[in-house]
C-alpha atoms as a PDB file:
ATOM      1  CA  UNK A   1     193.149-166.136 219.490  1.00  0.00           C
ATOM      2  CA  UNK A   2     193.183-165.397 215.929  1.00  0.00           C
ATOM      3  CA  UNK A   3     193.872-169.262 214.712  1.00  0.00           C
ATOM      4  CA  UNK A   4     191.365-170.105 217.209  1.00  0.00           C
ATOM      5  CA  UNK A   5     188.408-167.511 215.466  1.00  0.00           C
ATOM      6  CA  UNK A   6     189.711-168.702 211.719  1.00  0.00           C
ATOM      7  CA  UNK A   7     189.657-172.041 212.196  1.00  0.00           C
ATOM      8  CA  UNK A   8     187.485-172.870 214.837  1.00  0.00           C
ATOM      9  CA  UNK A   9     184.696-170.047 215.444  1.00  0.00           C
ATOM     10  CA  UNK A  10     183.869-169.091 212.084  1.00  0.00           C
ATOM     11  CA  UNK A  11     184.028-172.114 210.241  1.00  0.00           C
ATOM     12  CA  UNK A  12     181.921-173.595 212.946  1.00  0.00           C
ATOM     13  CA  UNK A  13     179.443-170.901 212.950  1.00  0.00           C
ATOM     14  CA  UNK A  14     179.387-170.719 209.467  1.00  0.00           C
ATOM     15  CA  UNK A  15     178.007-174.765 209.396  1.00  0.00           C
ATOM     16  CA  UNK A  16     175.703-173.765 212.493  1.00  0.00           C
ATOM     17  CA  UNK A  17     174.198-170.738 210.098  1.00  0.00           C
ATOM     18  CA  UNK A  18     172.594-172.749 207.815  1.00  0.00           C
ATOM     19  CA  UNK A  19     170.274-174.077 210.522  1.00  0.00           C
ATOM     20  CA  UNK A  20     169.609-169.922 211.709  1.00  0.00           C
ATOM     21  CA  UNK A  21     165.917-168.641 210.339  1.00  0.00           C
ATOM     22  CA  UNK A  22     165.927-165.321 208.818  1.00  0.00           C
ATOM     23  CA  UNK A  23     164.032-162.447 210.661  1.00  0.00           C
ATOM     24  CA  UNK A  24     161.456-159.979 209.006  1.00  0.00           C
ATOM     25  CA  UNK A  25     161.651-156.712 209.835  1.00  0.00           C
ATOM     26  CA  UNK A  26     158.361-157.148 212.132  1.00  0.00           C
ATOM     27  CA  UNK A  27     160.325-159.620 214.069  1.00  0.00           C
ATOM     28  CA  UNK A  28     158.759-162.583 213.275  1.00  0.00           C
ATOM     29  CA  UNK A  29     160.656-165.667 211.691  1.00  0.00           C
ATOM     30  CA  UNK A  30     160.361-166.365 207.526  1.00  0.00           C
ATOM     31  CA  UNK A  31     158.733-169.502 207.529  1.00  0.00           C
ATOM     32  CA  UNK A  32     158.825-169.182 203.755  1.00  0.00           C
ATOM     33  CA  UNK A  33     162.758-170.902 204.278  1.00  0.00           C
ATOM     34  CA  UNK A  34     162.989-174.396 202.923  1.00  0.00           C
ATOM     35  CA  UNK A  35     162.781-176.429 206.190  1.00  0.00           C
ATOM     36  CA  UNK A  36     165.566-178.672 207.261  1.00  0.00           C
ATOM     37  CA  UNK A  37     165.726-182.161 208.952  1.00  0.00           C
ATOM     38  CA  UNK A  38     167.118-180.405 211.734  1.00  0.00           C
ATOM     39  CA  UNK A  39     165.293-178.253 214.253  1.00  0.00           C
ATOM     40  CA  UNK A  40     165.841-174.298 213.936  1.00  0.00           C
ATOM     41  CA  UNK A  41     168.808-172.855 215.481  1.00  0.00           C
ATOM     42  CA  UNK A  42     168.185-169.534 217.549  1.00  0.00           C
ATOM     43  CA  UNK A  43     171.330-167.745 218.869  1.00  0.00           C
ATOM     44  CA  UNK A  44     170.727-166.405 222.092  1.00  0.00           C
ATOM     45  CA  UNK A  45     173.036-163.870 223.289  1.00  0.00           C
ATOM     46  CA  UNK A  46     173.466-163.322 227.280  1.00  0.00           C
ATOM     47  CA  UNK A  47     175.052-160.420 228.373  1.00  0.00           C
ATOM     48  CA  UNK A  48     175.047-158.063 231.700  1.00  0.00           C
ATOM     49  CA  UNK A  49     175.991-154.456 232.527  1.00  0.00           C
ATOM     50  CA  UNK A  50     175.722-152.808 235.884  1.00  0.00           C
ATOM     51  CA  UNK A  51     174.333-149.332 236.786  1.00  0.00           C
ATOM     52  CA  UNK A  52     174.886-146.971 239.948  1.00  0.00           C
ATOM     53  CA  UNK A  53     173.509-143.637 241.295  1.00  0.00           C
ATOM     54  CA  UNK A  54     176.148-141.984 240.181  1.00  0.00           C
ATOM     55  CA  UNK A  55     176.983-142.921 236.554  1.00  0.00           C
ATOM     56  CA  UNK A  56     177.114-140.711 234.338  1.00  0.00           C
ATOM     57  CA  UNK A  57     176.994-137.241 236.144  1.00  0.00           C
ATOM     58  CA  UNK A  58     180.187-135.427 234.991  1.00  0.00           C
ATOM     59  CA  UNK A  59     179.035-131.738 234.699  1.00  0.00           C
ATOM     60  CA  UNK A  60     176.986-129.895 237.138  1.00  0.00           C
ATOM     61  CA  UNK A  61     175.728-126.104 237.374  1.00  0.00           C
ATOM     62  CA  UNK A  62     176.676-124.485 240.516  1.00  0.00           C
ATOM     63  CA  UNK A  63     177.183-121.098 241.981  1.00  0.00           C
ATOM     64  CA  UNK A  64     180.341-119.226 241.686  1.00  0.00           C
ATOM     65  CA  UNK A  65     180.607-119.228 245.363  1.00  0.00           C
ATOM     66  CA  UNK A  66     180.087-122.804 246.073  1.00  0.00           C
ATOM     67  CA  UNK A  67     182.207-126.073 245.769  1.00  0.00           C
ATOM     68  CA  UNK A  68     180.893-129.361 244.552  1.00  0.00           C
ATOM     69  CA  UNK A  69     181.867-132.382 246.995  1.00  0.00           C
ATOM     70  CA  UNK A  70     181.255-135.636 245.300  1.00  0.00           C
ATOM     71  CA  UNK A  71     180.757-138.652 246.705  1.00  0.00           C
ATOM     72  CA  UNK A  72     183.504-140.961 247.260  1.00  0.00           C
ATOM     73  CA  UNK A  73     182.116-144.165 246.041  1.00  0.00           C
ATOM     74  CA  UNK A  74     179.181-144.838 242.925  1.00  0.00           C
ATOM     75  CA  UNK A  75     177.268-145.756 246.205  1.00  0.00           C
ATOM     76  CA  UNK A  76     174.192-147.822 245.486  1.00  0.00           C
ATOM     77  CA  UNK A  77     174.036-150.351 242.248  1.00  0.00           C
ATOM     78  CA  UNK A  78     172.163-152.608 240.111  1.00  0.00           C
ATOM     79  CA  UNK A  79     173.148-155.557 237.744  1.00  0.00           C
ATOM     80  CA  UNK A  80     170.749-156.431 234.683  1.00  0.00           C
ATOM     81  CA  UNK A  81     171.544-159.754 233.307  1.00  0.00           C
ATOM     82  CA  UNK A  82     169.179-160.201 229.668  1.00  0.00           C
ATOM     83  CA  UNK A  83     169.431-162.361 226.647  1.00  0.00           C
ATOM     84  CA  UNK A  84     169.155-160.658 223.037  1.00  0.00           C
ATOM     85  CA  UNK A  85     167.710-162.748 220.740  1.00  0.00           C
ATOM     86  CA  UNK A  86     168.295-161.648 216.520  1.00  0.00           C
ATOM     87  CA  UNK A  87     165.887-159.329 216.777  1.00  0.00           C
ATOM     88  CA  UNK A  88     164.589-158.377 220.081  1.00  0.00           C
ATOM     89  CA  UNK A  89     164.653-159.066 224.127  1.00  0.00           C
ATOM     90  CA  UNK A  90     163.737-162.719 224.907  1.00  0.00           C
ATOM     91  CA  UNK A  91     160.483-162.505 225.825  1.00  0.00           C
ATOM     92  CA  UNK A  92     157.209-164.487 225.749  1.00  0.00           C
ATOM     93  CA  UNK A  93     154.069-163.143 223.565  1.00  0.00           C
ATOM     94  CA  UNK A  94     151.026-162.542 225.016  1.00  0.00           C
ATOM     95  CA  UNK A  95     148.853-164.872 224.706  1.00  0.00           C
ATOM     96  CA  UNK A  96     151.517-167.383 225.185  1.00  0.00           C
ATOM     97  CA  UNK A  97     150.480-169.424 228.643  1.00  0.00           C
ATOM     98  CA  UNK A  98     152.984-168.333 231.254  1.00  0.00           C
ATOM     99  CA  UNK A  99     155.643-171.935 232.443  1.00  0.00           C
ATOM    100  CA  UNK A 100     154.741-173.004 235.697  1.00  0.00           C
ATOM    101  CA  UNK A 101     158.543-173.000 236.387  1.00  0.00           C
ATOM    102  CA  UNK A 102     158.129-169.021 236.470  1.00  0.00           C
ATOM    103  CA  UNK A 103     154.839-169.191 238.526  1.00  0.00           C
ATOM    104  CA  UNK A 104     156.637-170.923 241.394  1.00  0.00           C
ATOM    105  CA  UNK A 105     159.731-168.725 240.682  1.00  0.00           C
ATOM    106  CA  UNK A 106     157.826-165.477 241.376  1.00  0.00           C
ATOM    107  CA  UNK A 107     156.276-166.787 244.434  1.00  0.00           C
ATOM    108  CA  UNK A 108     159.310-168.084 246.299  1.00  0.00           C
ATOM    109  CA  UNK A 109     161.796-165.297 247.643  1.00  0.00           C
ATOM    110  CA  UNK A 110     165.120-165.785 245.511  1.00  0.00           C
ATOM    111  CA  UNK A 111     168.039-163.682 244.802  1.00  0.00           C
ATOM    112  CA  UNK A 112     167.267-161.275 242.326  1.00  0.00           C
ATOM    113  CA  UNK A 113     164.041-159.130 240.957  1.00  0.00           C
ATOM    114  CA  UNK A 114     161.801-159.841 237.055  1.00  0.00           C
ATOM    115  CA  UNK A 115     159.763-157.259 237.185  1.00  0.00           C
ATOM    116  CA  UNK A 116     157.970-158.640 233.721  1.00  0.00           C
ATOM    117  CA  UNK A 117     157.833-162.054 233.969  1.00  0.00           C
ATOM    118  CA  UNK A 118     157.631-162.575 230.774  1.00  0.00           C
ATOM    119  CA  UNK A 119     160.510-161.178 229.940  1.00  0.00           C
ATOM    120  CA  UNK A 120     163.958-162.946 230.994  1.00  0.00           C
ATOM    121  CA  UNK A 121     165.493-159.924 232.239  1.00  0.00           C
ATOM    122  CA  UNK A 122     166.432-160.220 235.748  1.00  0.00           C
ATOM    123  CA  UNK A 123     168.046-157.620 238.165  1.00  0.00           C
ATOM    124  CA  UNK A 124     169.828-157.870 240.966  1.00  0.00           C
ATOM    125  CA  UNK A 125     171.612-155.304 243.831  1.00  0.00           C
ATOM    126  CA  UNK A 126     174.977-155.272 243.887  1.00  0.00           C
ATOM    127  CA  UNK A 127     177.862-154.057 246.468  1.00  0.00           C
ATOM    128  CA  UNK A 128     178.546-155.078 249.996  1.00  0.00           C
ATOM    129  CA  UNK A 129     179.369-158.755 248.715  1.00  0.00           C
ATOM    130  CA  UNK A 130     176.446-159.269 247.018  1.00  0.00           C
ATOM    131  CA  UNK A 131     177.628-159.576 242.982  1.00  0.00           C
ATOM    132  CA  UNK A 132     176.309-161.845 239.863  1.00  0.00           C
ATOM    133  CA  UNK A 133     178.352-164.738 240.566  1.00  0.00           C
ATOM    134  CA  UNK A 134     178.326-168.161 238.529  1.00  0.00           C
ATOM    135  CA  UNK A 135     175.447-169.453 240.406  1.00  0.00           C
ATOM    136  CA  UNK A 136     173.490-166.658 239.375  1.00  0.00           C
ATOM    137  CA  UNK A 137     173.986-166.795 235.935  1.00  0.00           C
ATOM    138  CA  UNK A 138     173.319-170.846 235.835  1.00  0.00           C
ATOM    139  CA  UNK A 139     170.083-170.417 238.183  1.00  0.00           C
ATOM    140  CA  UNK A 140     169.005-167.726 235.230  1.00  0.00           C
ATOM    141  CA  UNK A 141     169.860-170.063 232.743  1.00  0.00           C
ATOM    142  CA  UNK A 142     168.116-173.213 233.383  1.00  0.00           C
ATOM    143  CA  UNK A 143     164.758-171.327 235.825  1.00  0.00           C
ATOM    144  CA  UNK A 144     164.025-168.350 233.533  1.00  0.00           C
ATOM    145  CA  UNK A 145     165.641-168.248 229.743  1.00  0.00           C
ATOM    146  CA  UNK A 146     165.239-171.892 228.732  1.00  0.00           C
ATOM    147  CA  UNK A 147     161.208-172.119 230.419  1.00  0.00           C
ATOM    148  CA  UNK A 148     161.049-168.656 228.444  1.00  0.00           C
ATOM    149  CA  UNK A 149     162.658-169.962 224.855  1.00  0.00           C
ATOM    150  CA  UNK A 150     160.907-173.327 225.168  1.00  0.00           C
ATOM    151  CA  UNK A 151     157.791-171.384 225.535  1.00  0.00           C
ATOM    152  CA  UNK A 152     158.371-168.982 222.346  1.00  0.00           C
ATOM    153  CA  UNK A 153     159.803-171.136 220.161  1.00  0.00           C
ATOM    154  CA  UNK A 154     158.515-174.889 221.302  1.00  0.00           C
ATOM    155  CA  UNK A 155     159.584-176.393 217.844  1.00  0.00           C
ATOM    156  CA  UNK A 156     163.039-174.431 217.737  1.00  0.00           C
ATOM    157  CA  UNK A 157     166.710-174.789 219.614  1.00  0.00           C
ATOM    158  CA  UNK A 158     168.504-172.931 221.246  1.00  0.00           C
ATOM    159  CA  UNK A 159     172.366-172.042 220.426  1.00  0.00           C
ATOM    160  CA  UNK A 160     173.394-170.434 224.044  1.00  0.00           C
ATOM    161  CA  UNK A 161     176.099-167.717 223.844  1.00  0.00           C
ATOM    162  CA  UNK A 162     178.108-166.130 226.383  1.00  0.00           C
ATOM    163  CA  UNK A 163     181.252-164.015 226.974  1.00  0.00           C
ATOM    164  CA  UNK A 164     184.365-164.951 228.546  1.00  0.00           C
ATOM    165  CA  UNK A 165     183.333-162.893 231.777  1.00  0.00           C
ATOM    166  CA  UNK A 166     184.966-163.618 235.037  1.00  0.00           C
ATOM    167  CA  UNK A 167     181.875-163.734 237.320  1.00  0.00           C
ATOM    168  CA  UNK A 168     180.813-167.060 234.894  1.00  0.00           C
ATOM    169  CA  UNK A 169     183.046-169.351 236.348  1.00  0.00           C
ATOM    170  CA  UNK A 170     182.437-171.772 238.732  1.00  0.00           C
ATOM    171  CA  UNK A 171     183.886-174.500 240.537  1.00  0.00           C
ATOM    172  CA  UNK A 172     183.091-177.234 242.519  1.00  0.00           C
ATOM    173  CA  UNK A 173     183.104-177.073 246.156  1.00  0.00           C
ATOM    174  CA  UNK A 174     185.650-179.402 246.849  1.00  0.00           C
ATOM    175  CA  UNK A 175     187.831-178.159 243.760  1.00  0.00           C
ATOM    176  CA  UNK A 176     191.513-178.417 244.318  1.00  0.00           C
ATOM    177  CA  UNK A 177     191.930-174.874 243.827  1.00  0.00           C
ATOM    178  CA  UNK A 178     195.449-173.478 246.584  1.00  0.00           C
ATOM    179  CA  UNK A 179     193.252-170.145 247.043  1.00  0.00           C
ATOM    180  CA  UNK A 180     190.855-172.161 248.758  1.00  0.00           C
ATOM    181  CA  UNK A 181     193.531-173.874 251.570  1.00  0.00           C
ATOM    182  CA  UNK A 182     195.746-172.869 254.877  1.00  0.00           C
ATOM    183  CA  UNK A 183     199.151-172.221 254.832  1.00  0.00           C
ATOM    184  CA  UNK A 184     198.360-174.661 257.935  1.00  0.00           C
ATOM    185  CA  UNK A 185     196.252-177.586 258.625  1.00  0.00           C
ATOM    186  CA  UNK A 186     192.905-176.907 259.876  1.00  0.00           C
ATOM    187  CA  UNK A 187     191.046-173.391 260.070  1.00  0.00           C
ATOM    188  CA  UNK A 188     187.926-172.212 257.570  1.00  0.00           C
ATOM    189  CA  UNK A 189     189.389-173.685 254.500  1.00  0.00           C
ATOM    190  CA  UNK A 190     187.049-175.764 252.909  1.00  0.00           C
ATOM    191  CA  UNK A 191     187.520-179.574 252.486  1.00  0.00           C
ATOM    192  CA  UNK A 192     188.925-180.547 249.338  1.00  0.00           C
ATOM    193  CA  UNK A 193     188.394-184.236 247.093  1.00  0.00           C
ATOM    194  CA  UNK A 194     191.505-186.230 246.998  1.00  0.00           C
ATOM    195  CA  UNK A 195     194.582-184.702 244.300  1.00  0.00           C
ATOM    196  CA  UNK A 196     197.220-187.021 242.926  1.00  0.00           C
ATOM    197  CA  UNK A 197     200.451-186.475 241.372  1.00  0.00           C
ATOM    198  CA  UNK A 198     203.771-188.731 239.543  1.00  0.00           C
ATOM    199  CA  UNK A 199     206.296-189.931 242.135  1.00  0.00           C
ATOM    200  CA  UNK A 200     209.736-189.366 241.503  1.00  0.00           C
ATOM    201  CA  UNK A 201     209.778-191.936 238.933  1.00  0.00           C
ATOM    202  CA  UNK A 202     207.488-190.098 236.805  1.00  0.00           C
ATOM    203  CA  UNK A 203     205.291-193.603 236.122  1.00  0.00           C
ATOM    204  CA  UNK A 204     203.795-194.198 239.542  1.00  0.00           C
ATOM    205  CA  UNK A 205     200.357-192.145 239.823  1.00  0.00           C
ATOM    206  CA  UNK A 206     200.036-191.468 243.781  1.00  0.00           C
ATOM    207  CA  UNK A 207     196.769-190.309 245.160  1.00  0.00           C
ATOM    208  CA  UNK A 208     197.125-187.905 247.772  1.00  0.00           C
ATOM    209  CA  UNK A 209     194.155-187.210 250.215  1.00  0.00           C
ATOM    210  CA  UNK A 210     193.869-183.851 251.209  1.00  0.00           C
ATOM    211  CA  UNK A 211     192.884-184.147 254.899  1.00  0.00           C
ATOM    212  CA  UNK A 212     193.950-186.155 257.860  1.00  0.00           C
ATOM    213  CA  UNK A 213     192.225-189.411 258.099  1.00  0.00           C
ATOM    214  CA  UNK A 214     190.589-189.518 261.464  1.00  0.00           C
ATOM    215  CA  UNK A 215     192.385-192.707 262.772  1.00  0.00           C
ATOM    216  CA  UNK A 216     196.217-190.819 261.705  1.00  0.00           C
ATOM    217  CA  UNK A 217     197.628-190.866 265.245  1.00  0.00           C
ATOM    218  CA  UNK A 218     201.069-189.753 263.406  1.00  0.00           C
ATOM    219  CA  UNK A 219     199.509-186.120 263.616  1.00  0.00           C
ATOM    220  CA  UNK A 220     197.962-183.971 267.043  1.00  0.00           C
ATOM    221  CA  UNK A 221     194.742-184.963 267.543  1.00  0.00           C
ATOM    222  CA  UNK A 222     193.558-181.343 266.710  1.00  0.00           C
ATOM    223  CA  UNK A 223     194.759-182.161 262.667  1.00  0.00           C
ATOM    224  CA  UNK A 224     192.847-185.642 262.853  1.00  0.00           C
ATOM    225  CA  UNK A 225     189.666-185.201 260.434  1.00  0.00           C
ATOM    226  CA  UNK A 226     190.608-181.625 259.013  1.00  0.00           C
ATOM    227  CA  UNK A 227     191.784-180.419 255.797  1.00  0.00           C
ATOM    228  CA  UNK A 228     195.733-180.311 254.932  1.00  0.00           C
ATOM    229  CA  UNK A 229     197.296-177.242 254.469  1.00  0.00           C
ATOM    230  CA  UNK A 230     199.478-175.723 251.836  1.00  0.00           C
ATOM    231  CA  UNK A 231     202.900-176.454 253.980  1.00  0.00           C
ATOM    232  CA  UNK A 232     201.807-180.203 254.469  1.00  0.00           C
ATOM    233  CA  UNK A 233     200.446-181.125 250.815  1.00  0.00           C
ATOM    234  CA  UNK A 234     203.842-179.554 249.342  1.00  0.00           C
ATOM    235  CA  UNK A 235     205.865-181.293 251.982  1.00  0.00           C
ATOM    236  CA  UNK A 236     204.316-184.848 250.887  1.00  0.00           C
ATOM    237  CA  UNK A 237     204.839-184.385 247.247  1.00  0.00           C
ATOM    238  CA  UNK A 238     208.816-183.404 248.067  1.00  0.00           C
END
């Protein structure tokens, strides 16, 4: 981590810098800068914290007499997702025309609440499986911040950053991921593209499909179509 941030982060954020506008302190950009070939860089930090009923509420008056019961769980919660720009919220001016991207975003039910729409803060409830997954944050990404920055800053680019959280990642649906399969053939577990591997050899690459073909009468006909198991994809590597 630290070779990584010496000789990789910082020297290039460092080259990335001189591209950055300085900000006044009314938060508008110094155009006085000597302009560059290049288009203006603007970081743009996302981050997200979540809030629940009962945050925060550690001390409490009571009577002498009586016994405070607290609640078991921090019962009902809500995850704000925003993106800080240098030197405020990204958010459109005023009299900046509002993307038609947002229009039709308000007006179709999705997953999630902007209460200013000119403002790419979005909320969202969480608990009883519903969480800010990957899909949330790249639906926010590409429908609300870039319509938003493209809007502000139409002559300007923008340098994305995020942190290493685990509700960003994503995978493919058919990712070969063995949290997604059967100890067995068949059941829920989703189908999966081919996988490969070396044969014994080491210099043969073998592709290995990862369901029975439907035409396999070597397996019961209840296998035939369905995705391989754990057992069976181990057993045909060796």
């Amino acid at each position: 981590m630290v070779f990584y941030r010496q000789h990789c982060f910082l020297p290039q954020w460092k080259e990335l810098e001189k591209r950055m506008p300085k900000w006044l302190p009314s938060g508008q950009i110094d155009t006085t800068r000597s302009p560059s070939e290049e288009p203006l860089l603007i970081p743009c930090t996302h981050d997200e914290c979540t809030f629940h009923s009962n945050d925060g509420v550690h001390h409490r008056w009571v009577h002498k007499d009586k016994h405070l019961i607290r609640k078991k769980s921090r019962v009902q919660g809500l995850m704000v997702s925003d993106f800080i720009l240098p030197c405020n919220r990204l958010e459109m001016p005023p009299l900046v025309p509002l993307p038609a991207i947002l229009e039709i975003r308000d007006l179709e039910p999705v997953p999630g609440l902007r209460i200013n729409p000119r403002q790419a803060t979005e909320y969202i409830k969480v608990g009883k499986g519903s969480w800010w997954k990957g899909d949330n944050l790249i639906d926010h990404v590409l429908n609300v911040a870039i319509p938003i920055f493209e809007a502000t800053f139409p002559h300007a680019q923008a340098l994305f950053l995020f942190d290493h959280a685990t509700s960003h990642t994503a995978n493919a649906q058919d990712a070969l991921r063995a949290s997604h399969m059967n100890m067995d053939p068949g059941g829920k577990q989703p189908p999966l593209r081919d996988g490969w591997y070396y044969k014994s050899n080491g210099a043969t690459l073998h592709t290995q499909k990862m369901s029975f073909d439907l035409d396999d009468l070597s397996v019961p006909d209840r296998w035939r179509g369905k995705p391989k198991g754990c057992k069976r994809v181990l057993q045909e590597r060796g």
